[in-house]
PDB file of N, CA and C in Angstrom:
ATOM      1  N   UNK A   1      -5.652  30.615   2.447  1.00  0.00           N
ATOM      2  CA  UNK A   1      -4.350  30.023   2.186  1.00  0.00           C
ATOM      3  C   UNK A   1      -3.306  31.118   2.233  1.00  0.00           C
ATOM      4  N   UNK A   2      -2.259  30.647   2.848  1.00  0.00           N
ATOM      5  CA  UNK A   2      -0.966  31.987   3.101  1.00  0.00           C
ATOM      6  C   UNK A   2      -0.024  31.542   1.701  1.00  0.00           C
ATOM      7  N   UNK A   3       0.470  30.575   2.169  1.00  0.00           N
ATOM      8  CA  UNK A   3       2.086  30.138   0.865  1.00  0.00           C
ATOM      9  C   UNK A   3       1.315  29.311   0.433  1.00  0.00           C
ATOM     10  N   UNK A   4       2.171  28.916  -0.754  1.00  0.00           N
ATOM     11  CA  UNK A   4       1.866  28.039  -1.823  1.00  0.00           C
ATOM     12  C   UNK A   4       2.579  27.772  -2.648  1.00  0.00           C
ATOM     13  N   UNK A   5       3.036  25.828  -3.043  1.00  0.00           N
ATOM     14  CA  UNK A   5       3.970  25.312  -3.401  1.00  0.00           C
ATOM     15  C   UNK A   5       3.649  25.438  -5.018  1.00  0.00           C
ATOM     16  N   UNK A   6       4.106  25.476  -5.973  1.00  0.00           N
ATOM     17  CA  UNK A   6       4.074  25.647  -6.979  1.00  0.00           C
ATOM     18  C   UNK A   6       5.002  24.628  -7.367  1.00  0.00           C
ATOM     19  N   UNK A   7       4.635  24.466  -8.661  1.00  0.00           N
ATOM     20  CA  UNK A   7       5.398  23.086  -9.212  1.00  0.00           C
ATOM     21  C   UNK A   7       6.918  22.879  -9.927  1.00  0.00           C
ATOM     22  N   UNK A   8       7.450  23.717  -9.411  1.00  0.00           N
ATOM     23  CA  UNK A   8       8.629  24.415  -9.303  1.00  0.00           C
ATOM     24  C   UNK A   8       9.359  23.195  -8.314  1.00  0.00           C
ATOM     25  N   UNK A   9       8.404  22.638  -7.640  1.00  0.00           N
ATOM     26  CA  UNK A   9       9.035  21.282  -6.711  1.00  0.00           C
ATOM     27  C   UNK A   9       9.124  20.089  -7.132  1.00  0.00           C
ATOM     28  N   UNK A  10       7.943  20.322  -8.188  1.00  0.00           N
ATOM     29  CA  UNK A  10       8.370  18.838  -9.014  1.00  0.00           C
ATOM     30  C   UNK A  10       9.503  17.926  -8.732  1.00  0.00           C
ATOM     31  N   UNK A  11       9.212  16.969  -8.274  1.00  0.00           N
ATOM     32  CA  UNK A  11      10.149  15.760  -8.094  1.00  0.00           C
ATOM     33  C   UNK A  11      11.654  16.382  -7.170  1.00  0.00           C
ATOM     34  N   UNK A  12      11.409  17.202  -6.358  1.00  0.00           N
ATOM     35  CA  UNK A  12      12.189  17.761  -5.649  1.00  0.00           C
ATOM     36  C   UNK A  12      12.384  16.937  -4.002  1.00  0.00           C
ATOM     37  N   UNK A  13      13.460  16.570  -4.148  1.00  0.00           N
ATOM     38  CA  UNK A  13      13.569  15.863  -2.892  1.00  0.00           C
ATOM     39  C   UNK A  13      14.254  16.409  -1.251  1.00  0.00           C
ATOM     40  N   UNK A  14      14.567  17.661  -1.569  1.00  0.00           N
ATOM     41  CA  UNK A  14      15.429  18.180   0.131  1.00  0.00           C
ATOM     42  C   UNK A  14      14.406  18.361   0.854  1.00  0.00           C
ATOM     43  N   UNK A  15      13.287  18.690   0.492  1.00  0.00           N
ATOM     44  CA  UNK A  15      12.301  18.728   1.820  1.00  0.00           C
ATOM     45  C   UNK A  15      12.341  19.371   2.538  1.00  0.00           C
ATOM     46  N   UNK A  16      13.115  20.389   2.720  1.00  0.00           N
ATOM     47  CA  UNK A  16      13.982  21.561   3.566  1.00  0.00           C
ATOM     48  C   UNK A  16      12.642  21.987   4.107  1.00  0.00           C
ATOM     49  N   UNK A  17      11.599  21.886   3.325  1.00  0.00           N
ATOM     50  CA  UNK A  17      10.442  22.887   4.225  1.00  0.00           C
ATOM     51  C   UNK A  17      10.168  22.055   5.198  1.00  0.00           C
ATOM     52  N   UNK A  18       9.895  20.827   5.040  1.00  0.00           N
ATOM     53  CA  UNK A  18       9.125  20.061   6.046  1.00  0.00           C
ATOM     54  C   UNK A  18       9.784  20.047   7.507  1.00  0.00           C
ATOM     55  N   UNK A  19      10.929  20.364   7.444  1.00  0.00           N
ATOM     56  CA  UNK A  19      11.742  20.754   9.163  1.00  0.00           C
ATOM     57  C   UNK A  19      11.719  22.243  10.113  1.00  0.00           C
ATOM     58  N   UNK A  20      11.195  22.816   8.556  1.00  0.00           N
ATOM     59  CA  UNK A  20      11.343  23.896   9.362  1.00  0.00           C
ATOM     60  C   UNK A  20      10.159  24.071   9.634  1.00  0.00           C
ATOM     61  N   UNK A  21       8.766  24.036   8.965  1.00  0.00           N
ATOM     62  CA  UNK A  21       7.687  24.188   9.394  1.00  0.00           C
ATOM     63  C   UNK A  21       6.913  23.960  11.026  1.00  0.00           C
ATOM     64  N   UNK A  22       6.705  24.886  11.503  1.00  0.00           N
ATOM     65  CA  UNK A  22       6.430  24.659  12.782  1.00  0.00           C
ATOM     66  C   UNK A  22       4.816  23.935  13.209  1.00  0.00           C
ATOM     67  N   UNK A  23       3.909  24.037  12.230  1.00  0.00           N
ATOM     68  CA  UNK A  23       2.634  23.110  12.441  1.00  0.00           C
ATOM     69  C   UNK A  23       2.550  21.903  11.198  1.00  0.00           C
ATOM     70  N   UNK A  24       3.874  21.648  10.716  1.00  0.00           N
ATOM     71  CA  UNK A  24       3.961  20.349  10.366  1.00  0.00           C
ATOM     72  C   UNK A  24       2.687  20.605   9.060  1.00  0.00           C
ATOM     73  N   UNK A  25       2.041  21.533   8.209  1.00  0.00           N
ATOM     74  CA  UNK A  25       1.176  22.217   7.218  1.00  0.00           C
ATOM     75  C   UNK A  25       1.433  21.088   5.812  1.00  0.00           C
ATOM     76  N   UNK A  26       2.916  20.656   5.256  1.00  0.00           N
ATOM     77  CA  UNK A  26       3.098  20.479   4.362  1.00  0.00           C
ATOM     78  C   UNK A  26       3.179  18.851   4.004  1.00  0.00           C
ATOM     79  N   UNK A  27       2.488  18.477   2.959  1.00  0.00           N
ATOM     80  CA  UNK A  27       2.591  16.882   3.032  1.00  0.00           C
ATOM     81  C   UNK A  27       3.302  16.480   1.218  1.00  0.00           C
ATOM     82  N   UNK A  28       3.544  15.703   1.339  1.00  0.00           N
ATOM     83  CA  UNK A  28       4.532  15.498  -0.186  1.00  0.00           C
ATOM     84  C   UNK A  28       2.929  14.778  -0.760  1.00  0.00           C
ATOM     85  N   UNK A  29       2.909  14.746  -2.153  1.00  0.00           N
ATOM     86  CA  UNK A  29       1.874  14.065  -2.677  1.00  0.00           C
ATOM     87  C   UNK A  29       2.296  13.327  -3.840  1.00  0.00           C
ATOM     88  N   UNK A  30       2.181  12.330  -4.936  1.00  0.00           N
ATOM     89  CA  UNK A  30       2.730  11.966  -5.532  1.00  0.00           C
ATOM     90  C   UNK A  30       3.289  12.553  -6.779  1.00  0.00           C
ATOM     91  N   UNK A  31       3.349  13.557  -6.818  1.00  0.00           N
ATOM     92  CA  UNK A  31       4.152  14.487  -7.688  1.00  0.00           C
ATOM     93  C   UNK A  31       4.983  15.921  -7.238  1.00  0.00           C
ATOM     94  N   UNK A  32       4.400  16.230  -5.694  1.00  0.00           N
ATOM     95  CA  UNK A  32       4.508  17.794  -5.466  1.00  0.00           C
ATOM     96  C   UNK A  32       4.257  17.735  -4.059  1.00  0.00           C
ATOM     97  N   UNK A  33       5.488  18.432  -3.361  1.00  0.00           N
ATOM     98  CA  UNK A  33       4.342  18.830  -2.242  1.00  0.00           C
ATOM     99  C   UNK A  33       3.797  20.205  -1.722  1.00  0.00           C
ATOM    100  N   UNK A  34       2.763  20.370  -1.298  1.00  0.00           N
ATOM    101  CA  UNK A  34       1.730  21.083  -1.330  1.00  0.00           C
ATOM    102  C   UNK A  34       1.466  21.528   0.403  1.00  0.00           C
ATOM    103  N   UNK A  35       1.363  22.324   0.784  1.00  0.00           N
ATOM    104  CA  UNK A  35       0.272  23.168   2.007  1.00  0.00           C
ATOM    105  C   UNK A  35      -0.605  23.250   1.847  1.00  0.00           C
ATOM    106  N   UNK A  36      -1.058  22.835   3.518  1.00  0.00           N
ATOM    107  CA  UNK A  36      -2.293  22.433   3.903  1.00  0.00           C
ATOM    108  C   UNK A  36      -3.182  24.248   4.303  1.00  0.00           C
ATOM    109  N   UNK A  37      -3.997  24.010   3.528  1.00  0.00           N
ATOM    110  CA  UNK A  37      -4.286  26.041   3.947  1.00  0.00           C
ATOM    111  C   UNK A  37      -5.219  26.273   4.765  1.00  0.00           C
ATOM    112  N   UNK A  38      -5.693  25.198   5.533  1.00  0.00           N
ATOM    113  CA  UNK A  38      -6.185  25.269   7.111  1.00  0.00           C
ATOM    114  C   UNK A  38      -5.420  25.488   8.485  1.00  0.00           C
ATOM    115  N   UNK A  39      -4.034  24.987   7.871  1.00  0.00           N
ATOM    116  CA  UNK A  39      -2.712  24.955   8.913  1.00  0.00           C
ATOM    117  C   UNK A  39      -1.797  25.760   9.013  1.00  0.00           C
ATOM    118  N   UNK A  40      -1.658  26.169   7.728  1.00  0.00           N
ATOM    119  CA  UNK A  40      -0.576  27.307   7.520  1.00  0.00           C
ATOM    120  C   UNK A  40      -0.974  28.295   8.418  1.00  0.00           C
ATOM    121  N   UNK A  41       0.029  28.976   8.986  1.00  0.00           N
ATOM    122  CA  UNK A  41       0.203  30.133  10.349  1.00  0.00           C
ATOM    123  C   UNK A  41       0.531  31.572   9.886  1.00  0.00           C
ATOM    124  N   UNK A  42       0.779  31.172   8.047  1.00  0.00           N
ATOM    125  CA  UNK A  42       1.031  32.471   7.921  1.00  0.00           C
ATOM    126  C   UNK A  42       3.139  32.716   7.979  1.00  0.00           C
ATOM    127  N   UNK A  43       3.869  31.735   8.478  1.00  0.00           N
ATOM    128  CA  UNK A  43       5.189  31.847   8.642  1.00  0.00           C
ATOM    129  C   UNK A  43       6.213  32.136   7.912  1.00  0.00           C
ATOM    130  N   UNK A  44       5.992  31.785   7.147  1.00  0.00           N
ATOM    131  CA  UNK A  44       6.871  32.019   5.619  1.00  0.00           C
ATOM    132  C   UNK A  44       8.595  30.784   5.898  1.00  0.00           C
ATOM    133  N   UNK A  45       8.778  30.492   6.690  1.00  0.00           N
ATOM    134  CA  UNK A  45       9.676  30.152   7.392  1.00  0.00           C
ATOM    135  C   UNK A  45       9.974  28.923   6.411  1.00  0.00           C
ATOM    136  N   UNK A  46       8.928  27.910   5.389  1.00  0.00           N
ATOM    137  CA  UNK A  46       9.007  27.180   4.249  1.00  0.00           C
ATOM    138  C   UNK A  46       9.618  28.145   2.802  1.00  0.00           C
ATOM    139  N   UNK A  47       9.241  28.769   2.595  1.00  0.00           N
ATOM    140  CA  UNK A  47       9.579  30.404   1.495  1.00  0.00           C
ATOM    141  C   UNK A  47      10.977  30.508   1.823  1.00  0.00           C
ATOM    142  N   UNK A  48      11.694  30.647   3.235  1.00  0.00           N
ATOM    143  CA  UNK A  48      12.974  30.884   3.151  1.00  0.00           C
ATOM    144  C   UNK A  48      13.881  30.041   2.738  1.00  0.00           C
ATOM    145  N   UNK A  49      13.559  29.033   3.091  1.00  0.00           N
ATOM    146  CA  UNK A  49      14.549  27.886   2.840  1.00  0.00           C
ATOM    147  C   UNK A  49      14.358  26.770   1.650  1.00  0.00           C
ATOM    148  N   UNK A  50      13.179  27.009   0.750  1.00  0.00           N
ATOM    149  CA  UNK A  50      13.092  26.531  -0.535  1.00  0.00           C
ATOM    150  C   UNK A  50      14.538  26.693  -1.117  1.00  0.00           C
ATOM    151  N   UNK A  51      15.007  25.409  -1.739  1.00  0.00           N
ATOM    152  CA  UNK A  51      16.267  25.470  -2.338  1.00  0.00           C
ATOM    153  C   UNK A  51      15.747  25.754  -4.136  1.00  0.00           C
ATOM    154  N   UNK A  52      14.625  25.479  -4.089  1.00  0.00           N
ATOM    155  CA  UNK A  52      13.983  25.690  -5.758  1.00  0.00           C
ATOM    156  C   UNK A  52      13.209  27.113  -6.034  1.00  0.00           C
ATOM    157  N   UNK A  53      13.118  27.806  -4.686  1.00  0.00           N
ATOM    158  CA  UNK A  53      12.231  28.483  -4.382  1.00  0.00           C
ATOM    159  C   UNK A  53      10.639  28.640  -5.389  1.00  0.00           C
ATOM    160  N   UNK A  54      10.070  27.590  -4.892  1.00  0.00           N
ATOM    161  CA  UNK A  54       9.448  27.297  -5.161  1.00  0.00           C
ATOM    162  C   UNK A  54       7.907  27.485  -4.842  1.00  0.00           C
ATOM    163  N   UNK A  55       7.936  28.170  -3.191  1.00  0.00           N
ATOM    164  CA  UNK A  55       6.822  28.984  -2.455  1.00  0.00           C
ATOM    165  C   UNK A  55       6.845  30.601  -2.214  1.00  0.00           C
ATOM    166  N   UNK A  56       5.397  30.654  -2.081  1.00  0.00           N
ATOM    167  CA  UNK A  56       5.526  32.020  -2.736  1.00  0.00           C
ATOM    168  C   UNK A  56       3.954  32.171  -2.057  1.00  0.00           C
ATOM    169  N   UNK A  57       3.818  33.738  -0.979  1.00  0.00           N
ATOM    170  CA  UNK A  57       3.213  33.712  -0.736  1.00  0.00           C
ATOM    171  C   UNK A  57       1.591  34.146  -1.650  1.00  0.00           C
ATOM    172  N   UNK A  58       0.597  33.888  -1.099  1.00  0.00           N
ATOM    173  CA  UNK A  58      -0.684  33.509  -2.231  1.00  0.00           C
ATOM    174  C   UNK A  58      -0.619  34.870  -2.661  1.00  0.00           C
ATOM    175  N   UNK A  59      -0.830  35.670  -2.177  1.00  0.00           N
ATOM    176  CA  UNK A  59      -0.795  37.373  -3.291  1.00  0.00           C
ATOM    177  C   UNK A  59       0.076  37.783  -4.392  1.00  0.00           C
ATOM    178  N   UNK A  60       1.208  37.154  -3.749  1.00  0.00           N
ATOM    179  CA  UNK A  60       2.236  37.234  -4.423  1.00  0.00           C
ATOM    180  C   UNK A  60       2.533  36.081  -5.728  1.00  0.00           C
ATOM    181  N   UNK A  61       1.747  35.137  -5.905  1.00  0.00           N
ATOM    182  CA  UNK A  61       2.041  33.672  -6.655  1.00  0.00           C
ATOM    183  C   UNK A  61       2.104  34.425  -8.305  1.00  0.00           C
ATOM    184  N   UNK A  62       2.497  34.209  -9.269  1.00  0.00           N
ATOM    185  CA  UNK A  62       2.662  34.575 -10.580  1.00  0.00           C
ATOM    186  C   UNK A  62       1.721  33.786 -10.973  1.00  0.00           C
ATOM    187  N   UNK A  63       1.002  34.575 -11.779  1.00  0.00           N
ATOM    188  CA  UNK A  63       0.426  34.203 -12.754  1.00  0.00           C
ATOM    189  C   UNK A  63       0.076  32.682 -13.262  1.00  0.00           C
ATOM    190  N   UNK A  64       1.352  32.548 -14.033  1.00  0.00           N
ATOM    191  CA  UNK A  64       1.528  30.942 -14.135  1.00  0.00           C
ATOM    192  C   UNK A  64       1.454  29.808 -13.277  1.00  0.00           C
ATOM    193  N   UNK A  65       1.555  30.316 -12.404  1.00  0.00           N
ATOM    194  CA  UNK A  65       1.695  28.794 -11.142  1.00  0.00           C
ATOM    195  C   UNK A  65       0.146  29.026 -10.435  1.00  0.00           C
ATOM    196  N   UNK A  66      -0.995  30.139 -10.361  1.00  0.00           N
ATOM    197  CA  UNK A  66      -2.111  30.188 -10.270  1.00  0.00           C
ATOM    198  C   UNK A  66      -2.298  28.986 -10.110  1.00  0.00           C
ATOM    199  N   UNK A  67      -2.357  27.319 -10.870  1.00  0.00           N
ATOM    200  CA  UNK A  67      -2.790  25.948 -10.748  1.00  0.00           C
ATOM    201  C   UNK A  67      -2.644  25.481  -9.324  1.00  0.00           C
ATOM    202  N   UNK A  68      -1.787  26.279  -8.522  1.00  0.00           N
ATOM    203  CA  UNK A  68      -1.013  25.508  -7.522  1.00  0.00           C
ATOM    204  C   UNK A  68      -1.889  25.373  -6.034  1.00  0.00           C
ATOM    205  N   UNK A  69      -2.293  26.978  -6.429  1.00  0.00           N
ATOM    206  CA  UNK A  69      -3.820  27.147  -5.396  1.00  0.00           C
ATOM    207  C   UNK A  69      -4.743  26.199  -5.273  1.00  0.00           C
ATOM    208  N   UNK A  70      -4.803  25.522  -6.600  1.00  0.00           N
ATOM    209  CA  UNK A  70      -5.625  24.400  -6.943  1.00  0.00           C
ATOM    210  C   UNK A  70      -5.786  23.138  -6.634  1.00  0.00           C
ATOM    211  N   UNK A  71      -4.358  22.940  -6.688  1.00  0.00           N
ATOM    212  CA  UNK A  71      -4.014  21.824  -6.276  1.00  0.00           C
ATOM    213  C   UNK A  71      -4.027  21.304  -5.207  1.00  0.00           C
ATOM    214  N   UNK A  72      -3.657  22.504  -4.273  1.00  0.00           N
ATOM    215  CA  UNK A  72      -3.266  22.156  -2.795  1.00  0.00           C
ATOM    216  C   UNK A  72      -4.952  22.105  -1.614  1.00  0.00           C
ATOM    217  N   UNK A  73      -5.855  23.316  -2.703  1.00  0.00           N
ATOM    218  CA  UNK A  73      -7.118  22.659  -2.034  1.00  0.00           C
ATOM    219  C   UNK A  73      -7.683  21.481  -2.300  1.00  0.00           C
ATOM    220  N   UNK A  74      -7.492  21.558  -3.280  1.00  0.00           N
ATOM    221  CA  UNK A  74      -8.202  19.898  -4.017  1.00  0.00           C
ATOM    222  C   UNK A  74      -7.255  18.806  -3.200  1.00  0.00           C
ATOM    223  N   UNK A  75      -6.625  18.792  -3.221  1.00  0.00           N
ATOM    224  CA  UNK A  75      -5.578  17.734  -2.122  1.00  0.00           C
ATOM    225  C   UNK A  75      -5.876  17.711  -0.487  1.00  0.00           C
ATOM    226  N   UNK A  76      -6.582  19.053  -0.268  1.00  0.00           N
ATOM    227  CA  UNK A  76      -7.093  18.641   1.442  1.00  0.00           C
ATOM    228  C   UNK A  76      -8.422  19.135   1.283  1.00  0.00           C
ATOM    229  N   UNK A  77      -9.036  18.628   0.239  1.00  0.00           N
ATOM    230  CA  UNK A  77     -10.162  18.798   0.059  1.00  0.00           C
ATOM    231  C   UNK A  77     -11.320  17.543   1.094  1.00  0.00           C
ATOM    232  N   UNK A  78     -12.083  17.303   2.157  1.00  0.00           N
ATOM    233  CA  UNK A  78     -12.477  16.972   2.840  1.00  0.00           C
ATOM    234  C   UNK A  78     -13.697  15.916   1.828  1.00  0.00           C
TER     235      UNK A  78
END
Protein backbone atom coordinates (compact mmCIF):
# COMPACT_ATOMS: atom_id res chain seq x y z
CA UNK A 1 0.00 0.00 0.00
CA UNK A 2 1.47 3.60 -1.00
CA UNK A 3 -1.26 6.43 0.52
CA UNK A 4 -3.74 6.05 2.84
CA UNK A 5 -7.03 7.72 3.69
CA UNK A 6 -7.37 8.21 7.23
CA UNK A 7 -10.49 9.21 8.84
CA UNK A 8 -9.79 12.63 8.74
CA UNK A 9 -12.42 12.18 5.65
CA UNK A 10 -15.09 11.27 7.60
CA UNK A 11 -18.21 12.33 5.98
CA UNK A 12 -16.19 14.48 3.66
CA UNK A 13 -17.77 15.21 0.48
CA UNK A 14 -15.31 17.20 -2.34
CA UNK A 15 -13.92 14.10 -3.51
CA UNK A 16 -11.16 16.13 -4.98
CA UNK A 17 -9.14 12.87 -4.97
CA UNK A 18 -11.31 10.87 -7.05
CA UNK A 19 -10.54 13.28 -10.31
CA UNK A 20 -7.39 13.48 -9.95
CA UNK A 21 -6.46 9.96 -9.48
CA UNK A 22 -5.17 8.52 -12.57
CA UNK A 23 -6.06 4.54 -12.02
CA UNK A 24 -9.34 5.49 -10.59
CA UNK A 25 -7.61 3.42 -6.86
CA UNK A 26 -10.15 5.22 -4.59
CA UNK A 27 -13.78 4.15 -3.80
CA UNK A 28 -16.05 6.07 -1.11
CA UNK A 29 -17.42 3.42 1.43
CA UNK A 30 -20.11 4.11 3.78
CA UNK A 31 -18.32 6.18 6.12
CA UNK A 32 -14.78 6.97 4.43
CA UNK A 33 -13.16 6.72 1.46
CA UNK A 34 -10.36 4.52 1.25
CA UNK A 35 -7.48 3.20 -1.50
CA UNK A 36 -7.40 0.38 -3.16
CA UNK A 37 -3.55 -0.87 -2.37
CA UNK A 38 -3.39 -3.17 -5.36
CA UNK A 39 -3.97 0.00 -7.60
CA UNK A 40 -2.33 2.67 -6.13
CA UNK A 41 0.78 3.72 -8.54
CA UNK A 42 2.46 5.21 -5.89
CA UNK A 43 1.26 9.08 -7.21
CA UNK A 44 0.58 11.03 -4.43
CA UNK A 45 -1.40 13.25 -6.81
CA UNK A 46 -4.73 12.30 -4.13
CA UNK A 47 -2.21 13.74 -0.98
CA UNK A 48 -2.04 17.00 -2.95
CA UNK A 49 -5.27 17.98 -3.32
CA UNK A 50 -6.94 16.60 -0.05
CA UNK A 51 -8.85 19.66 1.15
CA UNK A 52 -8.85 17.79 4.82
CA UNK A 53 -5.59 16.49 4.13
CA UNK A 54 -6.39 13.62 5.05
CA UNK A 55 -3.81 11.13 3.00
CA UNK A 56 -0.69 10.48 3.92
CA UNK A 57 1.71 8.37 2.52
CA UNK A 58 1.93 4.66 4.43
CA UNK A 59 5.50 5.40 6.10
CA UNK A 60 4.62 8.44 6.82
CA UNK A 61 0.81 7.76 8.45
CA UNK A 62 0.86 8.90 12.37
CA UNK A 63 0.50 6.84 14.71
CA UNK A 64 -3.10 7.41 15.40
CA UNK A 65 -4.66 6.88 12.11
CA UNK A 66 -2.49 3.36 11.95
CA UNK A 67 -6.56 1.91 11.82
CA UNK A 68 -6.71 3.27 8.37
CA UNK A 69 -4.25 0.65 6.90
CA UNK A 70 -6.87 -1.50 8.19
CA UNK A 71 -9.52 -0.49 6.93
CA UNK A 72 -8.70 -0.02 3.48
CA UNK A 73 -7.40 -3.75 3.29
CA UNK A 74 -10.24 -5.17 4.92
CA UNK A 75 -12.46 -3.20 2.40
CA UNK A 76 -10.67 -4.82 -0.76
CA UNK A 77 -10.23 -7.67 1.00
CA UNK A 78 -11.08 -10.54 -1.73
Amino acid sequence: MAFVITELCRDEKAAVCLDVCPVNCIVRTDTQYVIDPDLCIDCGACELVCPVEAIYFEDDLPYEYQSATLLARNHFRN
